[in-house]
C-alpha atoms as a PDB file:
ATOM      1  CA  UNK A   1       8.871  -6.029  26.792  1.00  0.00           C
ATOM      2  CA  UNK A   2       7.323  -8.954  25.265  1.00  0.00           C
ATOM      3  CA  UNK A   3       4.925  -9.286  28.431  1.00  0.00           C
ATOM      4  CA  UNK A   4       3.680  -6.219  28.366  1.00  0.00           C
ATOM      5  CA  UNK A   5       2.998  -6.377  24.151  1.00  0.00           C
ATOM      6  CA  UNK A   6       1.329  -9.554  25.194  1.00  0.00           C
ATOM      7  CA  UNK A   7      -1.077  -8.160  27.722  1.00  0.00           C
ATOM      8  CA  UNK A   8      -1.972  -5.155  25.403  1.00  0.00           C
ATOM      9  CA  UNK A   9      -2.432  -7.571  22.231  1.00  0.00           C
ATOM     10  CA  UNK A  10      -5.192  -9.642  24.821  1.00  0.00           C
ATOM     11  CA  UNK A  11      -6.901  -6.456  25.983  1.00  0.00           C
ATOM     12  CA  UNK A  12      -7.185  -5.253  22.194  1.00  0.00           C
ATOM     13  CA  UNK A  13      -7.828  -9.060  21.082  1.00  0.00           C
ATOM     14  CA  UNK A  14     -11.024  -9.266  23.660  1.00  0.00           C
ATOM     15  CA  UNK A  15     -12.029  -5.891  23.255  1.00  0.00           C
ATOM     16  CA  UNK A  16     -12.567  -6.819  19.225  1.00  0.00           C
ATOM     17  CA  UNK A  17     -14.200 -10.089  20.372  1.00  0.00           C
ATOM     18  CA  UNK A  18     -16.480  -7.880  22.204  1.00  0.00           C
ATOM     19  CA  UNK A  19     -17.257  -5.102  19.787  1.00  0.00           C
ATOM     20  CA  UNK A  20     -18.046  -8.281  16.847  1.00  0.00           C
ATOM     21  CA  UNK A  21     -20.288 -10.559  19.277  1.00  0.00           C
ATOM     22  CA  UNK A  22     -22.312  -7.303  19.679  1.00  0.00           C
ATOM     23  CA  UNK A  23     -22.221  -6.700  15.723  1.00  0.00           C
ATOM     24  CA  UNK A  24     -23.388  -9.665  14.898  1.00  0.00           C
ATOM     25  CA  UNK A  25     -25.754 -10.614  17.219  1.00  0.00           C
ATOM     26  CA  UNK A  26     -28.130 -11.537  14.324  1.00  0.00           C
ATOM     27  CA  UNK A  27     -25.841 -14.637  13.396  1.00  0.00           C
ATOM     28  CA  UNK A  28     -26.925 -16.098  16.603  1.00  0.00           C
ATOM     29  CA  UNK A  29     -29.555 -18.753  15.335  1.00  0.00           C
ATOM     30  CA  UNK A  30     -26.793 -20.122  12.788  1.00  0.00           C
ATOM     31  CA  UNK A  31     -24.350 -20.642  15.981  1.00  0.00           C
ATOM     32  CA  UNK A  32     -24.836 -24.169  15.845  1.00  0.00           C
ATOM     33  CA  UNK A  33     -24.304 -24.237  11.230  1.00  0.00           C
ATOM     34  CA  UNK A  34     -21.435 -21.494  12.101  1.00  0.00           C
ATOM     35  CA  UNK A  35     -19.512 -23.472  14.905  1.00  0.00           C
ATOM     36  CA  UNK A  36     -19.555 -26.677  12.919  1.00  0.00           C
ATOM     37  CA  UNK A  37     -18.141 -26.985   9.995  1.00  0.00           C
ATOM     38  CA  UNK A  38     -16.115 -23.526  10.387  1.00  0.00           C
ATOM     39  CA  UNK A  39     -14.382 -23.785  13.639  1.00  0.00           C
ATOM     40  CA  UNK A  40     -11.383 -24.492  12.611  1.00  0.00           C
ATOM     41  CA  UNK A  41     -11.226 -21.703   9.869  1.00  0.00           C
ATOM     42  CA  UNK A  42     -11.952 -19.151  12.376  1.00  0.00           C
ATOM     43  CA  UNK A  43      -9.913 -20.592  14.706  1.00  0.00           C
ATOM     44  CA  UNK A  44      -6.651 -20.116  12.626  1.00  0.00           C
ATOM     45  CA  UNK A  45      -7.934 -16.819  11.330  1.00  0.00           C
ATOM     46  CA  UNK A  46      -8.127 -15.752  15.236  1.00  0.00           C
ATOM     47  CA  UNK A  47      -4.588 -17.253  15.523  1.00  0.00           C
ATOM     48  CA  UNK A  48      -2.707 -15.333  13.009  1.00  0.00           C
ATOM     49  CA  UNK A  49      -4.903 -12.101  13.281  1.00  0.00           C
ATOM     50  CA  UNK A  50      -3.799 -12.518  17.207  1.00  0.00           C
ATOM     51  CA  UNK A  51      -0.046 -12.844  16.116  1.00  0.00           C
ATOM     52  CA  UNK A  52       0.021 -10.170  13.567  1.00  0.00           C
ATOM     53  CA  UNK A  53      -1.526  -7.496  16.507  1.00  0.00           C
ATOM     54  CA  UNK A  54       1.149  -8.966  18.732  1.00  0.00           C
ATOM     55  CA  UNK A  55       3.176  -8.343  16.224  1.00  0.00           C
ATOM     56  CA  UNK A  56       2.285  -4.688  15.740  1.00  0.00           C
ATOM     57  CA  UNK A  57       2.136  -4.001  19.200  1.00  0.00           C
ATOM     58  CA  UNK A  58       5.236  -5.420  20.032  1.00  0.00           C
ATOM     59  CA  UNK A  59       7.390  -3.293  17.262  1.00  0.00           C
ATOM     60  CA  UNK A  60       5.444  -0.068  18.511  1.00  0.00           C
ATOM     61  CA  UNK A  61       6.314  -1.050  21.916  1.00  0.00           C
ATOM     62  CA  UNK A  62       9.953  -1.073  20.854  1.00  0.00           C
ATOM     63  CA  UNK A  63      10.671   2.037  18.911  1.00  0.00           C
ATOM     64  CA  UNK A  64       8.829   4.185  21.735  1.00  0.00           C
ATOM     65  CA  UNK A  65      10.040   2.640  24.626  1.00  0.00           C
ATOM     66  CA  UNK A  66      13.422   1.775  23.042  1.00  0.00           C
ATOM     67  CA  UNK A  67      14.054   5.261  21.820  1.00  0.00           C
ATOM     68  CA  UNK A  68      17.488   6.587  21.897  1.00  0.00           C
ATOM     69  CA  UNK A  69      18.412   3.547  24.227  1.00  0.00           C
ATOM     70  CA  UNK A  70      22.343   3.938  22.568  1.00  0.00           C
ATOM     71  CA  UNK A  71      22.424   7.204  23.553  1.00  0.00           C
ATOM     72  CA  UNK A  72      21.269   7.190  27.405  1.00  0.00           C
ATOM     73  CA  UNK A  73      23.737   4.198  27.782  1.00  0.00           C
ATOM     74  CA  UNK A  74      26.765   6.217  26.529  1.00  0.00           C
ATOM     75  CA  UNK A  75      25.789   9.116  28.453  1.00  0.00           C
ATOM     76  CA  UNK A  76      25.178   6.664  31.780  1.00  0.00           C
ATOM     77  CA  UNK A  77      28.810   5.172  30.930  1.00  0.00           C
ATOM     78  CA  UNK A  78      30.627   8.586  30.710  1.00  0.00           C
ATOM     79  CA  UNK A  79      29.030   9.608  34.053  1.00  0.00           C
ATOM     80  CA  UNK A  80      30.698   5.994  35.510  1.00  0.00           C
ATOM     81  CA  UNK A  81      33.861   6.521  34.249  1.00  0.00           C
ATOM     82  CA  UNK A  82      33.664   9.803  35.672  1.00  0.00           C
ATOM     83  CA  UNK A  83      34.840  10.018  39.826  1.00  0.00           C
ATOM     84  CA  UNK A  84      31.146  11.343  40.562  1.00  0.00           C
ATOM     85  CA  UNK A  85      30.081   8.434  39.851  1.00  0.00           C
ATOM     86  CA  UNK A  86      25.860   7.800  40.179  1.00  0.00           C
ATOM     87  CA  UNK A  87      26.863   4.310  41.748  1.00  0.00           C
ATOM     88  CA  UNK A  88      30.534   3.369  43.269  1.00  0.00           C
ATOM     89  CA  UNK A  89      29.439  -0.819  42.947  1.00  0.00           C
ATOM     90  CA  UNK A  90      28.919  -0.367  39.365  1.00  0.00           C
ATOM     91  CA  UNK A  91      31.829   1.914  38.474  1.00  0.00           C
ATOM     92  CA  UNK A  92      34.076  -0.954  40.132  1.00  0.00           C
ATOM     93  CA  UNK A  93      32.692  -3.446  37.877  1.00  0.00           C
ATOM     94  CA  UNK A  94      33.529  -1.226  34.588  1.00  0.00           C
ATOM     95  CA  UNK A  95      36.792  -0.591  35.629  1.00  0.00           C
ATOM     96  CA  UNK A  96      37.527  -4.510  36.746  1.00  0.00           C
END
């Protein structure tokens, strides 16, 4: 889960990258004032605006994908309890 939150948090991450290198395209002659003395700010402020979309991604990833994981898992144990069983290997690990 975290993988994929990760991949989607680089995709959105570069895509912003993209869409503010083409925005500010007149800041280009300052690169070398910019890149100085502010590196390091903008560095960190990359970092945590990186870890709070990770962040964000990775809760939305859990309440959709996780969604009524309790109940699918109590409905998959009733049916391997039950003698038509989806899988025999599994129903003779419950019961052991």
């Amino acid at each position: 889960m975290a993988v994929n939150a990760l991949f989607i948090t680089t995709i959105l991450f570069m895509a912003l990258g993209l869409v503010l290198l083409e925005e500010c395209r007149f800041l280009i002659p300052y690169r070398g004032l910019l890149t100085g003395p502010y590196a390091r700010p903008i560095g960190l402020f990359a970092a945590a605006l990186f870890l709070n979309i990770f962040t964000a991604v990775h809760v939305l990833c859990r309440k959709v994908f996780l969604k009524d994981t309790g109940r699918k898992l109590a409905h998959l144990e009733k049916q391997l309890r039950t003698d038509a069983s989806v899988s025999p290997e599994l129903a003779e690990r419950l019961q052991d």
